[in-house]
N, C-alpha and C. Protein backbone atom coordinates (compact mmCIF):
# COMPACT_ATOMS: atom_id res chain seq x y z
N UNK A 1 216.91 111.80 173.66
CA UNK A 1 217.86 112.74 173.13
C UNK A 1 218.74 112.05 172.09
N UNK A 2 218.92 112.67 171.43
CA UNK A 2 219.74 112.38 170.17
C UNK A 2 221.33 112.54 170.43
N UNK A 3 222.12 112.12 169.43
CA UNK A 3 223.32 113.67 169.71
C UNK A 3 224.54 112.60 168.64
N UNK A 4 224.90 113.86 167.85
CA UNK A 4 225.69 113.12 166.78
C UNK A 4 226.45 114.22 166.52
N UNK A 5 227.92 113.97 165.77
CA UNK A 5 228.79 114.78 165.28
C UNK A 5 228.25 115.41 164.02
N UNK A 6 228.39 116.73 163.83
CA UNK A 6 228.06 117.41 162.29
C UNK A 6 229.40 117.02 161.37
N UNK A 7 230.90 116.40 161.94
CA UNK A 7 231.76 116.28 160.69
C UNK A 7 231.32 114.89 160.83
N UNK A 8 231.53 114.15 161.81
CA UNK A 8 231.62 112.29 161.75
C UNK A 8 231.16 111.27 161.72
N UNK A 9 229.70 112.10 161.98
CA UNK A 9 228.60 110.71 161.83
C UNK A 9 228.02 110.46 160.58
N UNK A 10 228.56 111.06 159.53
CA UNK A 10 227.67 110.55 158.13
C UNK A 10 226.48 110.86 158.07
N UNK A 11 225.80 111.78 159.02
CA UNK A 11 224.26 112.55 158.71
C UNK A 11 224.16 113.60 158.37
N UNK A 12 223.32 113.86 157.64
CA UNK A 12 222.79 115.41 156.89
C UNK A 12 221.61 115.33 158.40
N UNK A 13 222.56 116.69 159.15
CA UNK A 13 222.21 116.73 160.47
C UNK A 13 220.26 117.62 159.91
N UNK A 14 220.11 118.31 158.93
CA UNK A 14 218.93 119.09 158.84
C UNK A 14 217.85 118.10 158.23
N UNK A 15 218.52 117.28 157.47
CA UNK A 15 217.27 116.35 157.87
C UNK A 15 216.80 115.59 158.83
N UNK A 16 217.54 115.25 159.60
CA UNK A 16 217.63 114.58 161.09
C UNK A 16 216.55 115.38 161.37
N UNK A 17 216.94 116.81 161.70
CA UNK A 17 215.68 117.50 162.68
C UNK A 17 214.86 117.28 162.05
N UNK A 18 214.62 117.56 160.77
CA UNK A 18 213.51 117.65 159.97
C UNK A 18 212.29 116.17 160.54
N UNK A 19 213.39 114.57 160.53
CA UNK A 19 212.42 114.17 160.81
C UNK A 19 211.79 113.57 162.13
N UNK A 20 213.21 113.92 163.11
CA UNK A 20 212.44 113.79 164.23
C UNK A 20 212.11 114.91 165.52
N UNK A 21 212.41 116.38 165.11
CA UNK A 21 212.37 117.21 165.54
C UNK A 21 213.80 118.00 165.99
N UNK A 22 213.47 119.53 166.30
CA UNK A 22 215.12 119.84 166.14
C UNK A 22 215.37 120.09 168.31
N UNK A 23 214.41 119.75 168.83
CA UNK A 23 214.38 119.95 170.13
C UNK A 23 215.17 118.90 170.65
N UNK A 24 215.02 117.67 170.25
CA UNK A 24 215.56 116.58 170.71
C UNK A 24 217.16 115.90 169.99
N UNK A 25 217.84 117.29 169.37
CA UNK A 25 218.68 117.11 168.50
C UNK A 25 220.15 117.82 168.87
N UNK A 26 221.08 117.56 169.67
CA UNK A 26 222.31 117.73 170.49
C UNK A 26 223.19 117.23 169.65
N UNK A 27 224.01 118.49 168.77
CA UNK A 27 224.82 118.02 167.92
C UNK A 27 226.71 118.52 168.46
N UNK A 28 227.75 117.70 168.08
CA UNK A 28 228.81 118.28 168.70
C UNK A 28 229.47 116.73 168.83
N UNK A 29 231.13 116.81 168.82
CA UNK A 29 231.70 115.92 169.22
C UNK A 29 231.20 114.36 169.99
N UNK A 30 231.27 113.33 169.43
CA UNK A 30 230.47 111.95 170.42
C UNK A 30 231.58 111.32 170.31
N UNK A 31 233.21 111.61 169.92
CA UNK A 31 234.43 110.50 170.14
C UNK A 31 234.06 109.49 169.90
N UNK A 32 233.80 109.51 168.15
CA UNK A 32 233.59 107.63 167.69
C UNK A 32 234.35 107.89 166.32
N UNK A 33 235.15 109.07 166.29
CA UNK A 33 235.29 109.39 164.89
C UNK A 33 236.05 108.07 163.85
N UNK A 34 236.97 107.46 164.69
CA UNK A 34 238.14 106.69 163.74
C UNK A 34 236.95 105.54 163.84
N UNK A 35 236.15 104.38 164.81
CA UNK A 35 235.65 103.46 164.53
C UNK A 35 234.74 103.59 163.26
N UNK A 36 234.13 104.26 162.89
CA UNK A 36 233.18 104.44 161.81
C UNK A 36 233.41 105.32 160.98
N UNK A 37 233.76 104.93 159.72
CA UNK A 37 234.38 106.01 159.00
C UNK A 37 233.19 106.35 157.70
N UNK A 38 232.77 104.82 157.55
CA UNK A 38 231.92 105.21 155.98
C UNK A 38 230.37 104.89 156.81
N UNK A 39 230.05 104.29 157.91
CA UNK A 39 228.70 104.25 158.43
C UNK A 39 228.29 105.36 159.21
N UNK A 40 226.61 105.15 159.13
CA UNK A 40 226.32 106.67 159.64
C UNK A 40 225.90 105.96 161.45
N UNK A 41 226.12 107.39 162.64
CA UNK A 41 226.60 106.37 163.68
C UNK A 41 225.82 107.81 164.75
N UNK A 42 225.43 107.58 165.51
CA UNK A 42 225.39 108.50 166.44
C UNK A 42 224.97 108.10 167.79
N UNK A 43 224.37 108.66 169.03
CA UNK A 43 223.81 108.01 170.01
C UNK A 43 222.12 108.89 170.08
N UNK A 44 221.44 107.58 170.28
CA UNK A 44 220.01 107.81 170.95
C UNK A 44 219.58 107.49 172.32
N UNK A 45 219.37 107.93 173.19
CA UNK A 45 218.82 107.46 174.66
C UNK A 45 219.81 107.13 175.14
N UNK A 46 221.48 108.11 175.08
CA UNK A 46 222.48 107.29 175.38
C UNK A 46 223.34 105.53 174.65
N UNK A 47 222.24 105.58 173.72
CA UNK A 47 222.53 103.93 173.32
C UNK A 47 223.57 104.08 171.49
N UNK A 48 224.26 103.28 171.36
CA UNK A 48 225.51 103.88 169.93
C UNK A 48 224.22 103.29 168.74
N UNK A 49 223.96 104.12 168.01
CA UNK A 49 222.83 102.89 166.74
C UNK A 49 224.13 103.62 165.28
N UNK A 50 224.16 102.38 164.76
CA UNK A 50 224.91 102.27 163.68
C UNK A 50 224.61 101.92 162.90
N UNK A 51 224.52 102.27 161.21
CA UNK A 51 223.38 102.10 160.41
C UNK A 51 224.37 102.09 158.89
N UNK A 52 224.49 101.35 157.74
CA UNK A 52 225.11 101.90 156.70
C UNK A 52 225.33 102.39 155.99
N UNK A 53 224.11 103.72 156.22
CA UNK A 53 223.81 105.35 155.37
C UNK A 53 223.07 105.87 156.31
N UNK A 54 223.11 107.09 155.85
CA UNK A 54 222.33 108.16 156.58
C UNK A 54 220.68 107.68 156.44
N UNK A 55 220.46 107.81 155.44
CA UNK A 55 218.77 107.47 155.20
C UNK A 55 218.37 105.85 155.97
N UNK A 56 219.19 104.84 156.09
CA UNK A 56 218.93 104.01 157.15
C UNK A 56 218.81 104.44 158.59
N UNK A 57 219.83 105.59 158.90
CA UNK A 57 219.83 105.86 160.46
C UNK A 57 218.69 106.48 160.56
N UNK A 58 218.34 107.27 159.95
CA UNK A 58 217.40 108.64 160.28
C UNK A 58 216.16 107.58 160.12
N UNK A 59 216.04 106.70 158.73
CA UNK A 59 214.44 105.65 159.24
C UNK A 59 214.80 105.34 160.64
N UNK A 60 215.37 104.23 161.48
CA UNK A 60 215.56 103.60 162.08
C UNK A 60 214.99 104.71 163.27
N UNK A 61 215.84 105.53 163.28
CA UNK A 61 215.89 106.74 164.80
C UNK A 61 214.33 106.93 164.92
N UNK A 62 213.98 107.44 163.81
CA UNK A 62 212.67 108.30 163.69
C UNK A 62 211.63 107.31 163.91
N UNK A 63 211.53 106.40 163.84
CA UNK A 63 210.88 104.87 164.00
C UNK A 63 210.92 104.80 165.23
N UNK A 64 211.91 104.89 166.09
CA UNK A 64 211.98 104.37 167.57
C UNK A 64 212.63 105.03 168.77
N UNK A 65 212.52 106.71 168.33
CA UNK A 65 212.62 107.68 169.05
C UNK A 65 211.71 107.73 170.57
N UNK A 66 211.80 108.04 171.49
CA UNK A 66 211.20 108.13 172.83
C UNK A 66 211.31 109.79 172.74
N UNK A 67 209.77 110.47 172.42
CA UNK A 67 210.09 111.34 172.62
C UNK A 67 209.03 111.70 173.72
């Protein structure tokens, strides 16, 4: 499971689904807003992955997703 803020994590949440599906995609508040302001940040498998753009996170996720 995925799960990232639509204002705070720095992802263009529709490509997210786009590339790793929109089933596995739990979007809404994750309380990390002030630590990361310009990196893109969310949680996978419960775990924080922090990345320094969106197009790094979304490779990275989509790479090593457990789905």
């Amino acid at each position: 499971m995925i799960k990232v803020c639509e204002h705070c994590s720095n992802i263009n949440i529709e490509q997210l689904k786009k590339a790793v599906g929109e089933d596995i995609v739990q979007v809404g508040c994750i309380e990390n807003c002030a630590a990361y302001e310009t990196e893109a940040y969310g949680y996978v498998d419960e775990e924080l992955v922090v990345e320094n753009n969106a197009e790094e996170w979304i490779k990275k996720v989509s790479n090593n997703i457990r789905r």
